[in-house]
C-alpha atoms as a PDB file:
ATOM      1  CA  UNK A   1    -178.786-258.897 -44.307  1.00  0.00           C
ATOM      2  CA  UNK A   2    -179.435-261.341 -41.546  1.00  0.00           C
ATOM      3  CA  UNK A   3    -176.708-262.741 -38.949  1.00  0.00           C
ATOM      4  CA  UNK A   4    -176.150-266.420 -39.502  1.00  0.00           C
ATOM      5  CA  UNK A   5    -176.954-266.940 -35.904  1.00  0.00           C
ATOM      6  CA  UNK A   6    -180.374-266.107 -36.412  1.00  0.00           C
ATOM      7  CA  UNK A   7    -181.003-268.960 -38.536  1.00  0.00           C
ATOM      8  CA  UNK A   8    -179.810-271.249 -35.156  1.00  0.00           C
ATOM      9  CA  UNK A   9    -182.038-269.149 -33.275  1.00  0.00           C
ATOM     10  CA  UNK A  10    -185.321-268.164 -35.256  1.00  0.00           C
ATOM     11  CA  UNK A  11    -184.947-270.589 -38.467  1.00  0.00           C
ATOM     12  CA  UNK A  12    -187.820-270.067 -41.357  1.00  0.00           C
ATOM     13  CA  UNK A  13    -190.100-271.982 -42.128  1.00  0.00           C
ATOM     14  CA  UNK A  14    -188.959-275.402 -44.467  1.00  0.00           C
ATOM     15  CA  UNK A  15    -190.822-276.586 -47.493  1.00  0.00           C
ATOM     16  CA  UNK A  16    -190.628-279.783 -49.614  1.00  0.00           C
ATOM     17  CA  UNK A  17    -191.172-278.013 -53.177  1.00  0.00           C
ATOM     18  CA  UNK A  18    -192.197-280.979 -54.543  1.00  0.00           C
ATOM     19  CA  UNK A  19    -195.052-281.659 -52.294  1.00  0.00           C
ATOM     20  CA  UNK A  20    -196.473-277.966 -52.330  1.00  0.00           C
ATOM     21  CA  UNK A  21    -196.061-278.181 -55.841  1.00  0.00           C
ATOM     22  CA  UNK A  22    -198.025-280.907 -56.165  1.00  0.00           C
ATOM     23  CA  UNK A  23    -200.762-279.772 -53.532  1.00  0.00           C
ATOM     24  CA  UNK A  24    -200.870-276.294 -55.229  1.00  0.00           C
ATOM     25  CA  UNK A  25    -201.408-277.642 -58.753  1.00  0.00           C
ATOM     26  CA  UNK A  26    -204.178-280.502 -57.173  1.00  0.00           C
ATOM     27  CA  UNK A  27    -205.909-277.439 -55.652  1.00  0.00           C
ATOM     28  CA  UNK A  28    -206.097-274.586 -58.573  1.00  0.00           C
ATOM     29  CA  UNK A  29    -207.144-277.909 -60.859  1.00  0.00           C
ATOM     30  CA  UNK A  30    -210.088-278.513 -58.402  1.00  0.00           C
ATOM     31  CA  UNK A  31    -211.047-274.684 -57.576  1.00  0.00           C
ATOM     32  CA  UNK A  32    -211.306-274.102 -61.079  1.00  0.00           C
ATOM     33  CA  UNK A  33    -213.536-276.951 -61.958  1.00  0.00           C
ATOM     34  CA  UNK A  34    -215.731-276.818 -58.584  1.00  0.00           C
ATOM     35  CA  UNK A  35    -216.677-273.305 -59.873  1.00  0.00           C
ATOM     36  CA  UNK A  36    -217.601-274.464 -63.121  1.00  0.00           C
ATOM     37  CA  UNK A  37    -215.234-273.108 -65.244  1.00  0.00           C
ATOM     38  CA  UNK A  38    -212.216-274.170 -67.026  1.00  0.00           C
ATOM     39  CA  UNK A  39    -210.277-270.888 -67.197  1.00  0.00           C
ATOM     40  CA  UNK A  40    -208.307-268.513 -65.203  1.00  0.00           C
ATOM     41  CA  UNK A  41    -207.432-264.595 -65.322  1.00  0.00           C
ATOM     42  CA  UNK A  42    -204.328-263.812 -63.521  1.00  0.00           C
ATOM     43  CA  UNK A  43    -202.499-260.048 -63.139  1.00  0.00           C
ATOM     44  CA  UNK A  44    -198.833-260.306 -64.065  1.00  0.00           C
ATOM     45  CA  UNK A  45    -196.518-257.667 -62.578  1.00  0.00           C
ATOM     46  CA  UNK A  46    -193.507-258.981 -63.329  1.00  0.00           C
ATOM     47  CA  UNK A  47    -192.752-259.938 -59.476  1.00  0.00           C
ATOM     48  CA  UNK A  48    -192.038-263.354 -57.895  1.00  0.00           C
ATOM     49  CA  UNK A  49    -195.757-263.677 -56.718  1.00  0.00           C
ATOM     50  CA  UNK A  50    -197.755-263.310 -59.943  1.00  0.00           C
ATOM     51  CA  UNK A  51    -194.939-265.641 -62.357  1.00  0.00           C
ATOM     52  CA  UNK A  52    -195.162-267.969 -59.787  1.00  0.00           C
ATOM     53  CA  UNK A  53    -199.010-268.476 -60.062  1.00  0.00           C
ATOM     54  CA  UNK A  54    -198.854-268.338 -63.930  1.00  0.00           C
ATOM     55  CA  UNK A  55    -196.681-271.520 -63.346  1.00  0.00           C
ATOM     56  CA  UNK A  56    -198.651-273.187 -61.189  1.00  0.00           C
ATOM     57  CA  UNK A  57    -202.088-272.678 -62.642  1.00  0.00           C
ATOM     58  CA  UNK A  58    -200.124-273.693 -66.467  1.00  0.00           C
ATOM     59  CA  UNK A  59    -199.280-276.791 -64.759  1.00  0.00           C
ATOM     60  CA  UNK A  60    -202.750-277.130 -63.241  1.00  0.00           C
ATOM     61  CA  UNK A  61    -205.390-276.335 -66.338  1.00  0.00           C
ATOM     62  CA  UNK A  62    -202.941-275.600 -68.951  1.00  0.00           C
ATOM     63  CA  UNK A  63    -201.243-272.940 -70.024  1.00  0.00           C
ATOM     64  CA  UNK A  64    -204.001-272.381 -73.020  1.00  0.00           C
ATOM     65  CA  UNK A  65    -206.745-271.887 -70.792  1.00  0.00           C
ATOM     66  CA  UNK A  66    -205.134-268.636 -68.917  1.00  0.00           C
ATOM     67  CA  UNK A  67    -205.072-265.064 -69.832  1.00  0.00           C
ATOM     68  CA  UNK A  68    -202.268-262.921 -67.907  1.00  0.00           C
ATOM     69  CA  UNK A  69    -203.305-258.950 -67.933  1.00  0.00           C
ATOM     70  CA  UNK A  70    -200.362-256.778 -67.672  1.00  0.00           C
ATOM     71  CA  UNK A  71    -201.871-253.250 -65.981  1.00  0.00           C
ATOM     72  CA  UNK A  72    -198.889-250.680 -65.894  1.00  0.00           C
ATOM     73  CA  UNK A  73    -199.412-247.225 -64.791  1.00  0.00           C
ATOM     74  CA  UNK A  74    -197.317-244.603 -66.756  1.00  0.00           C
ATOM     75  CA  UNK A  75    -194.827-244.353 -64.109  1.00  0.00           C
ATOM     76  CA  UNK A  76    -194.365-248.324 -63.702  1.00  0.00           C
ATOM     77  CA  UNK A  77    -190.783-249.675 -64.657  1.00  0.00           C
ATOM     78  CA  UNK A  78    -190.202-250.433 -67.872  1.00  0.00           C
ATOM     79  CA  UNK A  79    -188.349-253.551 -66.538  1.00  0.00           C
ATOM     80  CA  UNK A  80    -191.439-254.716 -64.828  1.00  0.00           C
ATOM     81  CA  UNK A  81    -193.183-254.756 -68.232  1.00  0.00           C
ATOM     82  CA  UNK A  82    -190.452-256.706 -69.676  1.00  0.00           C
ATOM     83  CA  UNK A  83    -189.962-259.402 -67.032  1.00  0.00           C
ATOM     84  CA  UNK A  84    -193.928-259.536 -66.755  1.00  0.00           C
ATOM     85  CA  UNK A  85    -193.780-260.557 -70.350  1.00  0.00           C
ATOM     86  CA  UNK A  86    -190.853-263.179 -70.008  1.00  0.00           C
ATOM     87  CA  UNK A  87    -192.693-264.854 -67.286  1.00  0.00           C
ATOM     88  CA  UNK A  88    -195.689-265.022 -70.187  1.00  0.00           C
ATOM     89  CA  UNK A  89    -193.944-266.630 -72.391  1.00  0.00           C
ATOM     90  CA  UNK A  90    -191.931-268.944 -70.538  1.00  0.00           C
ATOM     91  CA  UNK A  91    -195.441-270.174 -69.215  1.00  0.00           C
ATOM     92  CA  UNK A  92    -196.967-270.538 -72.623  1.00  0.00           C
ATOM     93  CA  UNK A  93    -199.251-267.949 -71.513  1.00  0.00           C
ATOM     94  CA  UNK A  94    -201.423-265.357 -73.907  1.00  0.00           C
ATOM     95  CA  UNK A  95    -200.802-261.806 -72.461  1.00  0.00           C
ATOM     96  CA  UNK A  96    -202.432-258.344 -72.766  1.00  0.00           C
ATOM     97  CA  UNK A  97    -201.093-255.391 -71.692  1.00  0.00           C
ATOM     98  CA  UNK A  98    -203.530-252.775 -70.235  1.00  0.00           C
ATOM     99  CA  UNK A  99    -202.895-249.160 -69.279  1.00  0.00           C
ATOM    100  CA  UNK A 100    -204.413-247.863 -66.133  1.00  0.00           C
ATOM    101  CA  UNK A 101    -203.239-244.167 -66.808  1.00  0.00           C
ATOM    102  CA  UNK A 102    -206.136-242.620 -69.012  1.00  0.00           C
ATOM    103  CA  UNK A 103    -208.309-244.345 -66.628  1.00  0.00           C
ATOM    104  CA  UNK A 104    -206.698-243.441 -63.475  1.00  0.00           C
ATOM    105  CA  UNK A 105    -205.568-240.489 -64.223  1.00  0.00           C
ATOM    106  CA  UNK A 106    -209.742-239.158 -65.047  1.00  0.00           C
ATOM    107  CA  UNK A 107    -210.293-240.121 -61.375  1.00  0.00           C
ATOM    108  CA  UNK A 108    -206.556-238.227 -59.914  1.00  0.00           C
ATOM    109  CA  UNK A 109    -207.279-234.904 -61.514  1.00  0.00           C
ATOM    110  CA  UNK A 110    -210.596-234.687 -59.255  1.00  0.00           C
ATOM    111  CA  UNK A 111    -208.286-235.540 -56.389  1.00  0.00           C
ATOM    112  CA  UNK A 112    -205.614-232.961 -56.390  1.00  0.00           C
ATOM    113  CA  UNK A 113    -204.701-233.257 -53.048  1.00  0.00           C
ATOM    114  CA  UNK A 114    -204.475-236.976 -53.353  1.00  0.00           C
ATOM    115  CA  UNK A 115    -201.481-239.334 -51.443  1.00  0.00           C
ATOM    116  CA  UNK A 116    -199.372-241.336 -52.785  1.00  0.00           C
ATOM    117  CA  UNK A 117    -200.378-244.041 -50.588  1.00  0.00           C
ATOM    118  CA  UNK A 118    -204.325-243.367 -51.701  1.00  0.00           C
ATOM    119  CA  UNK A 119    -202.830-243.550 -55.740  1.00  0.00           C
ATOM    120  CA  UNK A 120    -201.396-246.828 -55.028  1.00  0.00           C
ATOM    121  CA  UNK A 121    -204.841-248.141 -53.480  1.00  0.00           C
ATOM    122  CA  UNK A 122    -206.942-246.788 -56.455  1.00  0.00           C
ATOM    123  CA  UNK A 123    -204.257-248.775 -58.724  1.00  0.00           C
ATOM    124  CA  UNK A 124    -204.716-251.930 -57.352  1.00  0.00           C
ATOM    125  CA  UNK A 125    -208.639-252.025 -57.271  1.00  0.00           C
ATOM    126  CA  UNK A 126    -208.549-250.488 -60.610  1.00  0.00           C
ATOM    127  CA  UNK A 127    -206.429-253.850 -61.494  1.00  0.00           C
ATOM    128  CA  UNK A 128    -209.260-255.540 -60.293  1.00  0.00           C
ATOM    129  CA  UNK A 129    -211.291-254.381 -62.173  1.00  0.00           C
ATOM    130  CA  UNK A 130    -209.801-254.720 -65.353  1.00  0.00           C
ATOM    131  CA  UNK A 131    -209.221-258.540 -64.067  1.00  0.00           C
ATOM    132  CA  UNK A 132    -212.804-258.936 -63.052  1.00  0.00           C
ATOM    133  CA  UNK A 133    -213.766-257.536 -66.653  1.00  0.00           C
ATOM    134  CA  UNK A 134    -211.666-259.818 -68.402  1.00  0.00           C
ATOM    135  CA  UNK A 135    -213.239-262.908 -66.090  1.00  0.00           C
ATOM    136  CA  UNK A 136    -216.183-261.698 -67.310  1.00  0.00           C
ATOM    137  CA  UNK A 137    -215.161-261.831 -71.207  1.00  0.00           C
ATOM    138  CA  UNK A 138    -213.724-264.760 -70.812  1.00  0.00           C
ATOM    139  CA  UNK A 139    -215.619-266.748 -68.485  1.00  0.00           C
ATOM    140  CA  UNK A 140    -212.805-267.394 -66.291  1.00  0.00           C
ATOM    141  CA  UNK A 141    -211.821-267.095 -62.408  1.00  0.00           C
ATOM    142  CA  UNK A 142    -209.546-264.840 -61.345  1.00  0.00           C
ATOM    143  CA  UNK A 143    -206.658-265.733 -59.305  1.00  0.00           C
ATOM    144  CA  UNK A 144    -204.744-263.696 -56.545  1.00  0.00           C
ATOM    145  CA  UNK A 145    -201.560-263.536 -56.318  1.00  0.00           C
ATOM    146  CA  UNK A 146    -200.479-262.568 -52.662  1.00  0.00           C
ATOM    147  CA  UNK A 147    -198.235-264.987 -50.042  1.00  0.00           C
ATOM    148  CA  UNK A 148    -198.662-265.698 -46.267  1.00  0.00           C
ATOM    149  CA  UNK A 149    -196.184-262.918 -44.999  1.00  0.00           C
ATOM    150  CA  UNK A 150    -198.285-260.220 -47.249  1.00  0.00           C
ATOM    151  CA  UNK A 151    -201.382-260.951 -45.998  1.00  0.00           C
ATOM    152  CA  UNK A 152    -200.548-261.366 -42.346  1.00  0.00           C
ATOM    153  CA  UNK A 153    -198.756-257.890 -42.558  1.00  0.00           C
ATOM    154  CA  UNK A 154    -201.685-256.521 -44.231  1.00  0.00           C
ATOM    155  CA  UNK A 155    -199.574-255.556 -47.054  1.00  0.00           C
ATOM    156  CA  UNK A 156    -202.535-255.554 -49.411  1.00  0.00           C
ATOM    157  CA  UNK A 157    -205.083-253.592 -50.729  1.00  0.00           C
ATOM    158  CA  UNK A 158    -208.995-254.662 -49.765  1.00  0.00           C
ATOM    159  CA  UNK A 159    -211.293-255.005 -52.389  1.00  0.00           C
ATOM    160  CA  UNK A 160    -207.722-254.852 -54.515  1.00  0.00           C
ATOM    161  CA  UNK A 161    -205.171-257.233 -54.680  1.00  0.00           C
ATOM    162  CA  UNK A 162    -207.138-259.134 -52.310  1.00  0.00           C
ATOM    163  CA  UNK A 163    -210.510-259.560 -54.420  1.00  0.00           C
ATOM    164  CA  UNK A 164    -210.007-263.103 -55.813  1.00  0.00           C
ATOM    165  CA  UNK A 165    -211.968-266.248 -56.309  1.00  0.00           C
ATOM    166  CA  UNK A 166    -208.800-268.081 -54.982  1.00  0.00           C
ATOM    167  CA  UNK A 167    -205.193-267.233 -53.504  1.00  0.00           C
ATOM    168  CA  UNK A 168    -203.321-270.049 -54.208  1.00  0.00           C
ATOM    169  CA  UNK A 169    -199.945-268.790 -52.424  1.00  0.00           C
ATOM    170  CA  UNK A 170    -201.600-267.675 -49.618  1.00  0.00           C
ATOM    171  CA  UNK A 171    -199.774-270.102 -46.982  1.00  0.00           C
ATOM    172  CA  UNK A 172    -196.725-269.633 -48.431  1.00  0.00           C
ATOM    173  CA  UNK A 173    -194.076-267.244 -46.489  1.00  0.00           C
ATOM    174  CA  UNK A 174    -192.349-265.114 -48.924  1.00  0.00           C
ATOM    175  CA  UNK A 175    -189.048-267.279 -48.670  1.00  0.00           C
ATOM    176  CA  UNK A 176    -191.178-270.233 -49.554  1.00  0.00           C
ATOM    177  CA  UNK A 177    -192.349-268.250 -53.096  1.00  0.00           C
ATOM    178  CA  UNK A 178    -188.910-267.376 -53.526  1.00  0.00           C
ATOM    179  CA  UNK A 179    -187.995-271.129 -53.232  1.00  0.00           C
ATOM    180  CA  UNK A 180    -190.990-272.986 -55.112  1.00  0.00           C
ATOM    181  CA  UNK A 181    -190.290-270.265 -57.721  1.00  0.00           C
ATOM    182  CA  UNK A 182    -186.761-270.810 -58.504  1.00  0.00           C
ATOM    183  CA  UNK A 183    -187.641-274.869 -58.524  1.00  0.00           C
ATOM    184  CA  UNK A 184    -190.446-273.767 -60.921  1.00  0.00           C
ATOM    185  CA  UNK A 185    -188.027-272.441 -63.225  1.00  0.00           C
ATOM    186  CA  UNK A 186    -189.255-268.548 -63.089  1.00  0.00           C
ATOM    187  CA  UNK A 187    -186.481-266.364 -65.039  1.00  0.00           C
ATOM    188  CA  UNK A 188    -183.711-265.561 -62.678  1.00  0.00           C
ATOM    189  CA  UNK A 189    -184.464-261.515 -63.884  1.00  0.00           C
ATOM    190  CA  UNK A 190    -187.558-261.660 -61.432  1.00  0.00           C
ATOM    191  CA  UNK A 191    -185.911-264.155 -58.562  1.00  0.00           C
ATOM    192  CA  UNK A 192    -183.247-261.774 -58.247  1.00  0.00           C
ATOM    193  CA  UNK A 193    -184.919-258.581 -58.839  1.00  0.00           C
ATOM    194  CA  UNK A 194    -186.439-256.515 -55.135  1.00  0.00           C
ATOM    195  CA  UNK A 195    -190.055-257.227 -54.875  1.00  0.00           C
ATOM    196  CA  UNK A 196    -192.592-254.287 -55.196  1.00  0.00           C
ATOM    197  CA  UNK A 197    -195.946-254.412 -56.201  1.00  0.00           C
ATOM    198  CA  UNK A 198    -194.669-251.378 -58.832  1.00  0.00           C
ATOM    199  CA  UNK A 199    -197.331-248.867 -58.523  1.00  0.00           C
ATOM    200  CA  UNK A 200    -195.095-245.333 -58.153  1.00  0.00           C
ATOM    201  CA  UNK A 201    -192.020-244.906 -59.323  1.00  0.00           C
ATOM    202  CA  UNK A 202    -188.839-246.395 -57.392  1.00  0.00           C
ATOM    203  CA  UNK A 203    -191.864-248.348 -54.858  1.00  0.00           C
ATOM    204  CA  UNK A 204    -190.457-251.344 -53.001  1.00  0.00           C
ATOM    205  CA  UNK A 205    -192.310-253.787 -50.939  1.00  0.00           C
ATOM    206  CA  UNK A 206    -189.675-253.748 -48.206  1.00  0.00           C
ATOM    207  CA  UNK A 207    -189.443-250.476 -48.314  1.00  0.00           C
ATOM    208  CA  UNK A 208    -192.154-249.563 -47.368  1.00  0.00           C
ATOM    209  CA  UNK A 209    -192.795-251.963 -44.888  1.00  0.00           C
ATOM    210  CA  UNK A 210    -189.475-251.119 -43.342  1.00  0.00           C
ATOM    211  CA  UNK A 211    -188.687-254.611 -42.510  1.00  0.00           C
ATOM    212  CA  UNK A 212    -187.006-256.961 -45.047  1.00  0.00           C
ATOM    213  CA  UNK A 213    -189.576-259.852 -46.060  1.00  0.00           C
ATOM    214  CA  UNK A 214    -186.352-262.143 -44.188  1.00  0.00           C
ATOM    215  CA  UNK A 215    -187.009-261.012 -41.246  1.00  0.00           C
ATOM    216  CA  UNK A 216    -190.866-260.442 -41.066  1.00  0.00           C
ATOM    217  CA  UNK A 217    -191.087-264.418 -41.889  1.00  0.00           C
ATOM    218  CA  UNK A 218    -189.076-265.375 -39.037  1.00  0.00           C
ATOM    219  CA  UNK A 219    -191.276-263.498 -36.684  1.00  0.00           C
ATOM    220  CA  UNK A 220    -194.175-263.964 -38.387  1.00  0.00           C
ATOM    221  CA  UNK A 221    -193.810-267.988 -38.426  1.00  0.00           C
ATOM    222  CA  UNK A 222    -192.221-268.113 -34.745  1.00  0.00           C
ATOM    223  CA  UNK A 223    -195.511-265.695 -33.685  1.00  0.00           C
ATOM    224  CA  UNK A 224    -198.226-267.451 -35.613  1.00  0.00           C
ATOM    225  CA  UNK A 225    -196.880-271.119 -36.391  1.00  0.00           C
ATOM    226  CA  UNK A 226    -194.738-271.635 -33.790  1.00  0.00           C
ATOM    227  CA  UNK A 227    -197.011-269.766 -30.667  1.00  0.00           C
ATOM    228  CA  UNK A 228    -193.797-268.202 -29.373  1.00  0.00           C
ATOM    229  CA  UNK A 229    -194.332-264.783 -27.493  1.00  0.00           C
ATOM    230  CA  UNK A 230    -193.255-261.617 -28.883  1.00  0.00           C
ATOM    231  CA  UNK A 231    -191.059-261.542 -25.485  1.00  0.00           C
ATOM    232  CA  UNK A 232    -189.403-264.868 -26.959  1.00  0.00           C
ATOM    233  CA  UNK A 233    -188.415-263.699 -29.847  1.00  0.00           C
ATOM    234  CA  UNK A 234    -187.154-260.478 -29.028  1.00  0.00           C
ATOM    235  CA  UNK A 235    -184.848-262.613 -26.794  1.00  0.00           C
ATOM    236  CA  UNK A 236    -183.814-264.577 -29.740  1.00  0.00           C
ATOM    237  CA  UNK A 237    -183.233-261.596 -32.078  1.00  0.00           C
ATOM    238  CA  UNK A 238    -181.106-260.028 -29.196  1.00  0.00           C
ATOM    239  CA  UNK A 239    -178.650-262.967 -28.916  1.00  0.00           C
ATOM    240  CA  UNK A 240    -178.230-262.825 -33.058  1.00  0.00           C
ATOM    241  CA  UNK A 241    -177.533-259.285 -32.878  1.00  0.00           C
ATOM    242  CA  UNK A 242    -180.590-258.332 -35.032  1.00  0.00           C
ATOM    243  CA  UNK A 243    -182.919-255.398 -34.643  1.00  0.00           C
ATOM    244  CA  UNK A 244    -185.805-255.912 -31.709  1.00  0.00           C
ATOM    245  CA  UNK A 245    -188.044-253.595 -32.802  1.00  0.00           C
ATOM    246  CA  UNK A 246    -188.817-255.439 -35.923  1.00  0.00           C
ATOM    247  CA  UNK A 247    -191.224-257.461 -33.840  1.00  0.00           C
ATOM    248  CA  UNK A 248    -193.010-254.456 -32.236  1.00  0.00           C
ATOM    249  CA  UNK A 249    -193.602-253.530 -35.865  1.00  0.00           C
ATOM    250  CA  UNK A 250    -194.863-257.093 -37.342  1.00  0.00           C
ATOM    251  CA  UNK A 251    -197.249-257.657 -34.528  1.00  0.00           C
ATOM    252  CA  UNK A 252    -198.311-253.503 -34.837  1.00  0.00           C
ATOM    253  CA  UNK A 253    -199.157-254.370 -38.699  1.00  0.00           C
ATOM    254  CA  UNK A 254    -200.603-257.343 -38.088  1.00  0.00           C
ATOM    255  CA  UNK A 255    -202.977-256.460 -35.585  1.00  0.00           C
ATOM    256  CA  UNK A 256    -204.204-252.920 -37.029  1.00  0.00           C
ATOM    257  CA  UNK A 257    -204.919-255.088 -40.714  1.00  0.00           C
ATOM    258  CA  UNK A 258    -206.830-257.775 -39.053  1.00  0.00           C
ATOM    259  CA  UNK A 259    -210.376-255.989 -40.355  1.00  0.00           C
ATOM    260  CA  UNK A 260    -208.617-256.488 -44.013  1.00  0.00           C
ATOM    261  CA  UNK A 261    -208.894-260.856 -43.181  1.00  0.00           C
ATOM    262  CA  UNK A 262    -212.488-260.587 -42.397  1.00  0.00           C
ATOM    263  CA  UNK A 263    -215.432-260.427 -44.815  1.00  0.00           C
ATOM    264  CA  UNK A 264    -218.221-257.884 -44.269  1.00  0.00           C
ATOM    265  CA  UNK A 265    -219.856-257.901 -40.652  1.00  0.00           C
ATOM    266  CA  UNK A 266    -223.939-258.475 -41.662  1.00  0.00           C
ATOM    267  CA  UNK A 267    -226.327-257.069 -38.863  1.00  0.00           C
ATOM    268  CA  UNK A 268    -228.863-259.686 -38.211  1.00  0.00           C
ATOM    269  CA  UNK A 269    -232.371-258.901 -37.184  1.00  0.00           C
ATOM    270  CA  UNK A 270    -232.867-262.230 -35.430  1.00  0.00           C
ATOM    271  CA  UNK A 271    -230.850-264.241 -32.621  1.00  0.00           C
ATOM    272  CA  UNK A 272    -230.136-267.190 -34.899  1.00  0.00           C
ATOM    273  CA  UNK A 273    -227.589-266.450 -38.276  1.00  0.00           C
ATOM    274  CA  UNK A 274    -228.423-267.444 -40.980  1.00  0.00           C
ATOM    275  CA  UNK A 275    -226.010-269.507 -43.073  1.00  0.00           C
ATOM    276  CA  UNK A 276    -225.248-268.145 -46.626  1.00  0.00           C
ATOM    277  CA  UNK A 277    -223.802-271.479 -47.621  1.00  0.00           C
ATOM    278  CA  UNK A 278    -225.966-273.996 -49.388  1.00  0.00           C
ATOM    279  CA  UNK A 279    -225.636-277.321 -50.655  1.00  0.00           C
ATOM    280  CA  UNK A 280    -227.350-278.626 -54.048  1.00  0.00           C
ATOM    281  CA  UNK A 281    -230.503-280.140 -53.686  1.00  0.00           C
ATOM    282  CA  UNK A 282    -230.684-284.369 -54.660  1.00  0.00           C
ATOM    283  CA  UNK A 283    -233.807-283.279 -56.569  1.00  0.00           C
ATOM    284  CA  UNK A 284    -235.435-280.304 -57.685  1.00  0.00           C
END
C-alpha cells in the first residue's frame, strides 16, 4: 500500500471516463469497419483487462457481433472461469470455452526440462492461436486486451498477448482500467479480485513483476508523460517514504522489452525503403 504523501508528490495519471469512453467506443466502431469487417474475437480471462474490452467493443458494434473465447489451462482457477463467464453475460456476449491442456500439454512432454516462465509463453501464443482460428471462422478481428503500464513494462508475451489487429486499452495506465471499468459496470468479483494473466497456478501479475501496478504507474507516467528524470522521482519517492528501487526496476523492464514494441527489422538491399503502406487506387 502506498503513503498518502505520494499522491502530493507523484499523483497518477487523471481520466474523464466519460470522454475515454466515448473515444474508445468511436475507435473499436471505426477499426472494425476500416478493416472490413463487422465482428470481433476477444480472449476473456476473467481479469479487469479482457471484461473491460468486452464492454467497450458491446457498446461499440454490439454485443451480437462478438465472440469471447475462454482458453483455461488445467491448472487455471476455477474462479477465473467463473468470473470470465459473468463478464460474458453481463455483456450480452456468446462465449466458448476452450482447453489449451491436450494441446499444450503434446508440446510440454517433448520439453521436459521446460520453465515455468517458457509454459506461460507457449500459453499465451497458443491463445492466439485459438483466437486467430476463431477470426478466421468467423470472419472477425481480434482484439487485444493489454493496458499502457503492461506494455511499457514489457509484461507481455510477443507474438502472444500482443498479436492483435487492435489494442484498444493500450494508453490506458492500469489505474485508468481499473477506473473506466468500475464506471463500465464490470462485476465487482473481477474489480476487486488481484490481476494475473492466470497461466500457472497461484500466478499474479504483481507478483511477478515485483512492483504493485500502483506504483509502476506513478513512475511510469512521471518517466514517460511527465519527462521527469529517474533522479526526480527517486527524490519524490524518498520524501513519501516509498521504496527507491522501484524505479531502477521500471526503467530496467522497460528498457530490456523495448525490442517487444517494435515490428520486425527488414534488411533492405537498396538505400531508399520501401513503404509497405498503400493507399487505394481512384481507378483500377
Amino acid at each position: 500500500m502506498v503513503s498518502s504523501k505520494i499522491d502530493e508528490l507523484l499523483p497518477l495519471p487523471k481520466i474523464n471516463l466519460a470522454e475515454a469512453e466515448s473515444i474508445l467506443v468511436q475507435r473499436l466502431a471505426e477499426k472494425i469497419k476500416n478493416s472490413g469487417k463487422e465482428k470481433a474475437v476477444i480472449g476473456v480471462s476473467g481479469g479487469i483487462d479482457s471484461a473491460l474490452t468486452l464492454f467497450l467493443t458491446a457498446k461499440a458494434i454490439g454485443h451480437q457481433n462478438i465472440t469471447a473465447l475462454l482458453m483455461p489451462y488445467k491448472t487455471s482457477s476455477e474462479a477465473s472461469i467463473k468470473d470470465g463467464i459473468e463478464a460474458c453475460e453481463k455483456a450480452g456476449v456468446k462465449y466458448i470455452v476452450k482447453e489449451l491442456s491436450r494441446a499444450a500439454d503434446a508440446y510440454f512432454e517433448t520439453e521436459p526440462d521446460i520453465t515455468q516462465l517458457r509454459k506461460g509463453n507457449v500459453l499465451a501464443r497458443l491463445r492466439m492461436i485459438f483466437l486467430y482460428d476463431a477470426s478466421a471462422k468467423n470472419d472477425a478481428i481480434v482484439l487485444g486486451t493489454g493496458n499502457k503500464t503492461e506494455i511499457i513494462l514489457g509484461y507481455c508475451t510477443l507474438w502472444g498477448d500482443m498479436a492483435s489487429a487492435m489494442t484498444p486499452l493500450g494508453d490506458l495506465y492500469k489505474c485508468h482500467v481499473k477506473a473506466l471499468a468500475a464506471y463500465m459496470g464490470v462485476p465487482d468479483t473481477i474489480l476487486k479480485k488481484p490481476p494475473s494473466a492466470d497461466l500457472w497456478e497461484g500466478q499474479t501479475d504483481e507478483g511477478e513483476l515485483q512492483i504493485t501496478y500502483d506504483l509502476a504507474d506513478r513512475i511510469i507516467y512521471h518517466w514517460v508523460d511527465e519527462k521527469k528524470s529517474a533522479a526526480e522521482i527517486i527524490l519524490s519517492l524518498k520524501e513519501s517514504g516509498e521504496n527507491i528501487d522501484a524505479v531502477n526496476r521500471v526503467i530496467s523492464l522497460a528498457v530490456n522489452s523495448n525490442f517487444k514494441r517494435k515490428m520486425p527489422d527488414i534488411v533492405y538491399l537498396k538505400d531508399k525503403n520501401i513503404s509497405y503502406e498503400f493507399n487505394q487506387p481512384a481507378s483500377l
